[in-house]
C-alpha atoms as a PDB file:
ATOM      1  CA  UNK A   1     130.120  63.350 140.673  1.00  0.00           C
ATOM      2  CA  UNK A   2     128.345  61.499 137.764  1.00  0.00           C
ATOM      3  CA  UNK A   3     124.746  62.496 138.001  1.00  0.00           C
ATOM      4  CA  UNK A   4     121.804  60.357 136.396  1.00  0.00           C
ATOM      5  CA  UNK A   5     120.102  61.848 133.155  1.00  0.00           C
ATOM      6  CA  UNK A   6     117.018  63.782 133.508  1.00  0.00           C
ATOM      7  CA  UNK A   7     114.304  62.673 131.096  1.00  0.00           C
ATOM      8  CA  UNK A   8     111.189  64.585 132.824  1.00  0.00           C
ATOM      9  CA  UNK A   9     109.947  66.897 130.005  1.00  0.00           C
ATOM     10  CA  UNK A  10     108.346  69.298 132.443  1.00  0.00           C
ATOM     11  CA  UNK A  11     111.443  69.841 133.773  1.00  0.00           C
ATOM     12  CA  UNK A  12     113.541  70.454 130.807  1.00  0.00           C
ATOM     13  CA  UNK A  13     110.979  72.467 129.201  1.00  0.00           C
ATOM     14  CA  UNK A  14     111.417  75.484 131.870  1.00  0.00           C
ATOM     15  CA  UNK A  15     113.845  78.212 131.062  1.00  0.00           C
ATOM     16  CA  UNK A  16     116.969  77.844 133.446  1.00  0.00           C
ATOM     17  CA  UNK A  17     117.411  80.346 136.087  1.00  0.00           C
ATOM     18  CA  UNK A  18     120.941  82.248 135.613  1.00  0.00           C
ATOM     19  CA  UNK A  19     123.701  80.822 137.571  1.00  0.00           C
ATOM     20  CA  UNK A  20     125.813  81.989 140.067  1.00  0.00           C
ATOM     21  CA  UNK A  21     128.621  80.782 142.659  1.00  0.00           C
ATOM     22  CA  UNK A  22     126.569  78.868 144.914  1.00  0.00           C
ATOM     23  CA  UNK A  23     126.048  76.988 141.192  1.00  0.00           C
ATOM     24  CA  UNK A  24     129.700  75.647 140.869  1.00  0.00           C
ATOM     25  CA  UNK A  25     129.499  72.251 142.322  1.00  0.00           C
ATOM     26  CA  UNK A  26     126.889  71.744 139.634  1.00  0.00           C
ATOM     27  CA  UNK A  27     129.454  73.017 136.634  1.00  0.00           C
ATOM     28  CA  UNK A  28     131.632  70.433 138.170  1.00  0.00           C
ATOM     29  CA  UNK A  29     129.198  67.360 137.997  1.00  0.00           C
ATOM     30  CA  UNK A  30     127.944  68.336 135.049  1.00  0.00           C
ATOM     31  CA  UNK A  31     131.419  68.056 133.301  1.00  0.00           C
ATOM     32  CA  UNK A  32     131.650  64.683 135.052  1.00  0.00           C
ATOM     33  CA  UNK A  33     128.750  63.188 133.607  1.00  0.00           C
ATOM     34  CA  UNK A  34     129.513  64.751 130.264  1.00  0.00           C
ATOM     35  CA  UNK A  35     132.641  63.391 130.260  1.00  0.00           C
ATOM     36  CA  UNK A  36     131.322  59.680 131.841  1.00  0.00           C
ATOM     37  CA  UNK A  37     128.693  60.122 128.424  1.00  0.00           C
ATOM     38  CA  UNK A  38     131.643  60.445 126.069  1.00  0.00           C
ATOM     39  CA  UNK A  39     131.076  58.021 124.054  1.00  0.00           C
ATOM     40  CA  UNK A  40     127.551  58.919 122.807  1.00  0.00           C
ATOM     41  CA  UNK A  41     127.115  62.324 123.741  1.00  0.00           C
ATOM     42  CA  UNK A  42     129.003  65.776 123.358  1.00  0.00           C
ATOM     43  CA  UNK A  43     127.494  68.554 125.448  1.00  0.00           C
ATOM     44  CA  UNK A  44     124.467  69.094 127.939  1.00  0.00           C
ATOM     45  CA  UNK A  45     123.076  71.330 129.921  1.00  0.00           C
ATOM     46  CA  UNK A  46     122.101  71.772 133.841  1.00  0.00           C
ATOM     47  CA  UNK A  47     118.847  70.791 132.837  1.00  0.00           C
ATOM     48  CA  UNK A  48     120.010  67.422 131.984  1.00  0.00           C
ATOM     49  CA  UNK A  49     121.052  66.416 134.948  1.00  0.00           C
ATOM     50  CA  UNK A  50     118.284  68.279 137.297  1.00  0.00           C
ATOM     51  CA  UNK A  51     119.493  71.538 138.391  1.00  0.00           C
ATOM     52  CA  UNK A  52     117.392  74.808 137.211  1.00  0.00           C
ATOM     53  CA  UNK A  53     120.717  76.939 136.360  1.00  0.00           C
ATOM     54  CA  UNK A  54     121.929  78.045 133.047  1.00  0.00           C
ATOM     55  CA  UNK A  55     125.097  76.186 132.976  1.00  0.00           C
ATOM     56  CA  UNK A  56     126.398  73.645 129.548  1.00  0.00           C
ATOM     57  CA  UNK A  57     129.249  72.039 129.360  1.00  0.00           C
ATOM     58  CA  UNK A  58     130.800  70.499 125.829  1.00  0.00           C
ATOM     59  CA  UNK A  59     133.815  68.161 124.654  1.00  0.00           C
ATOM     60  CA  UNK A  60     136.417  70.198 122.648  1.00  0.00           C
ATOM     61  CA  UNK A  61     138.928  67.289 121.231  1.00  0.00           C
ATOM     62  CA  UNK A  62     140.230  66.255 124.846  1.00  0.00           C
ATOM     63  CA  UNK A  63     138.831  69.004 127.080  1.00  0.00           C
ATOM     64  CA  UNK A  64     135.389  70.105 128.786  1.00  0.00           C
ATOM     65  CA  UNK A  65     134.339  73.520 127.880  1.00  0.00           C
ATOM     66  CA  UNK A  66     131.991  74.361 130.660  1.00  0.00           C
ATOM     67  CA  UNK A  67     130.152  78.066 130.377  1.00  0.00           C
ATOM     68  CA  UNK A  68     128.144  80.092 133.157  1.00  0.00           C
ATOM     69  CA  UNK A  69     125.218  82.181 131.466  1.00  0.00           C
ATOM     70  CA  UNK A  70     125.781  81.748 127.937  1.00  0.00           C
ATOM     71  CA  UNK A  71     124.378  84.184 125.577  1.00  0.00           C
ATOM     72  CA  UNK A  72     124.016  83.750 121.636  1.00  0.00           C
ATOM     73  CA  UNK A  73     124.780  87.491 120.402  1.00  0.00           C
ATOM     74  CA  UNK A  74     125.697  86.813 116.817  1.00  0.00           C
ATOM     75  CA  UNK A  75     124.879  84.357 114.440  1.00  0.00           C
ATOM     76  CA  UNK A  76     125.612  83.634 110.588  1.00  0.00           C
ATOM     77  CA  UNK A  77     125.022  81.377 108.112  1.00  0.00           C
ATOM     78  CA  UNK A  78     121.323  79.239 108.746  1.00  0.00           C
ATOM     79  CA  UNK A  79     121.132  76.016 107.938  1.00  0.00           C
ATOM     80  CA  UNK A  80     118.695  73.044 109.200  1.00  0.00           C
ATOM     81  CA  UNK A  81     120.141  69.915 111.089  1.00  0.00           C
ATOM     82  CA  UNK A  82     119.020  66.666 112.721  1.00  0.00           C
ATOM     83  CA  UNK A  83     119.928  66.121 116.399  1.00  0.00           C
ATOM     84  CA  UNK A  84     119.278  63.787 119.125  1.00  0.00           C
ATOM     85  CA  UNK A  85     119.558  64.757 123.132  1.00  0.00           C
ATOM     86  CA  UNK A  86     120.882  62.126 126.270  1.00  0.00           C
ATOM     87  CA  UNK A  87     117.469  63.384 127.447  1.00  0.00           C
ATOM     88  CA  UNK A  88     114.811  62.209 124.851  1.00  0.00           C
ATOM     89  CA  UNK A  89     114.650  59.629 122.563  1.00  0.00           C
ATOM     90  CA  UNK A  90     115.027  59.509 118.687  1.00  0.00           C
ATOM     91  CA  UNK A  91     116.179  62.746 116.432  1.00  0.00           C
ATOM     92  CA  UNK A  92     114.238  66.049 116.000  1.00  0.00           C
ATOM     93  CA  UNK A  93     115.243  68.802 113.246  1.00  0.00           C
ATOM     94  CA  UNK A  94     116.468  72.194 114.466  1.00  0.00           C
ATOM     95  CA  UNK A  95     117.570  75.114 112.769  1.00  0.00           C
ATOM     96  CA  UNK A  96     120.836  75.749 113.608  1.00  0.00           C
ATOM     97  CA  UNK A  97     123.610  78.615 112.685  1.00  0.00           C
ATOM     98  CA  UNK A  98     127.584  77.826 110.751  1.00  0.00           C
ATOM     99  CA  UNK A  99     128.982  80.430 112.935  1.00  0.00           C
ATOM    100  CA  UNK A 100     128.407  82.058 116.200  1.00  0.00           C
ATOM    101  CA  UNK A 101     129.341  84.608 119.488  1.00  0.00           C
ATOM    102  CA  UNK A 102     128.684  83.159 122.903  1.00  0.00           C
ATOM    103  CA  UNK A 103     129.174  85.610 125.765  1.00  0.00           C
ATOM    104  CA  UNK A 104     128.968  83.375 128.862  1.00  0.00           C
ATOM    105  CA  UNK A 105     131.029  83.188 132.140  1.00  0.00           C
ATOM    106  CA  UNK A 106     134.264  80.666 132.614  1.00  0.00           C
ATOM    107  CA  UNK A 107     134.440  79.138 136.237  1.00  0.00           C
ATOM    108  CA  UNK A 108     136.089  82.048 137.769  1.00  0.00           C
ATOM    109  CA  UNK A 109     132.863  83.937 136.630  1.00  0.00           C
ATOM    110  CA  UNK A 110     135.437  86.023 134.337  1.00  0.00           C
ATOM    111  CA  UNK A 111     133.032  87.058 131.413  1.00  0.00           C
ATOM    112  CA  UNK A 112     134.334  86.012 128.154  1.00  0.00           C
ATOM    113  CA  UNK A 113     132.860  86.554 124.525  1.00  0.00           C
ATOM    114  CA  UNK A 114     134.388  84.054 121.813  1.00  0.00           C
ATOM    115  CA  UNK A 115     133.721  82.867 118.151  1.00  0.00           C
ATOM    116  CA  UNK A 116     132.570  79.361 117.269  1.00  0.00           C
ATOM    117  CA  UNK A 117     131.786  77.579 114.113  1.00  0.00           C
ATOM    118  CA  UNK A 118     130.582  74.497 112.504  1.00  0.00           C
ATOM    119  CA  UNK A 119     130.024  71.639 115.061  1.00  0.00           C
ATOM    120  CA  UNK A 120     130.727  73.369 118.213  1.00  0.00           C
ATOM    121  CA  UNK A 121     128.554  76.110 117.480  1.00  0.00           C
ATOM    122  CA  UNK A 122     125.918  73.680 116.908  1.00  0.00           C
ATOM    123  CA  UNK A 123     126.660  71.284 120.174  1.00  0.00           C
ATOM    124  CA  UNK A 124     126.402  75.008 121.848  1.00  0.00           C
ATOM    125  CA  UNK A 125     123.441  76.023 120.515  1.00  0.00           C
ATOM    126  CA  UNK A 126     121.557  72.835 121.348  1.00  0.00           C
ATOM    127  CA  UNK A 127     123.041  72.954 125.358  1.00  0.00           C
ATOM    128  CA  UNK A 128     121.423  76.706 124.939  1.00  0.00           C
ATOM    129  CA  UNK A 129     118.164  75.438 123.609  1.00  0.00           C
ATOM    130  CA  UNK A 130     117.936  73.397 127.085  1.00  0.00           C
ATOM    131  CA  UNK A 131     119.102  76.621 128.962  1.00  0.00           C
ATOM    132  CA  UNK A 132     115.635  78.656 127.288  1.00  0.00           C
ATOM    133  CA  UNK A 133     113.416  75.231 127.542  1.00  0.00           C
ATOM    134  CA  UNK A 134     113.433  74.220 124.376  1.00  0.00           C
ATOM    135  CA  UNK A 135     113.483  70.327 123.508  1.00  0.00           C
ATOM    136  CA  UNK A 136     115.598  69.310 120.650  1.00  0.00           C
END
């Protein structure tokens, strides 16, 4: 189901609670909204769309990557970016890594650790931003 866009600041400013089974009808909308938001947006986060779980969700070419609990555990290569959220308005500078390891559940709740760099490690390290509560 598409959901509508949270833009309450109080909200999205409060670290996410971890997620859990009763939490997979929310992976699924999320991906739907992500996915109705194509056009203009590439990944969010529970947050986004009013649930208090840490689940993102991000477009890979064609597909929806969608991740339970993800965890940054390595990171290389700093460098400072501009980047602009479904949720607020206008752009805000974050510093952001080229390459990174995510350890995060897949929608079996199978746990998975995997490598990402350039501009999916940066759509994922936004979505985790709004997982911990920070606005970017």
């Amino acid at each position: 189901m598409i959901r509508p866009i949270c833009r309450d600041t109080f909200f999205l400013s409060r670290k996410a609670l971890p997620a859990t089974r009763a939490d997979l009808a929310v992976a699924v909308d999320l991906a739907d909204t992500l996915r109705a938001h194509a056009q203009h947006c590439v990944g969010m986060a529970a947050n986004m769309i009013g649930e208090d779980c840490r689940i993102i969700a991000f477009l890979a070419g064609p597909a929806c990557v969608v991740m339970l609990n993800p965890v940054i555990v390595e990171r290389r290569g700093a460098y400072d970016a501009q980047e602009g959220c479904l949720s607020l308005e206008g752009e805000r500078a974050a510093k952001r890594w080229r390459d990174i390891v995510v350890e995060y559940d897949d929608e079996r709740f199978v746990h998975r650790r995997q490598r990402f760099s350039g501009f999916p490690a940066q759509i994922i390290q936004h979505e985790v931003d709004h997982c911990e509560g920070i606005l970017i």
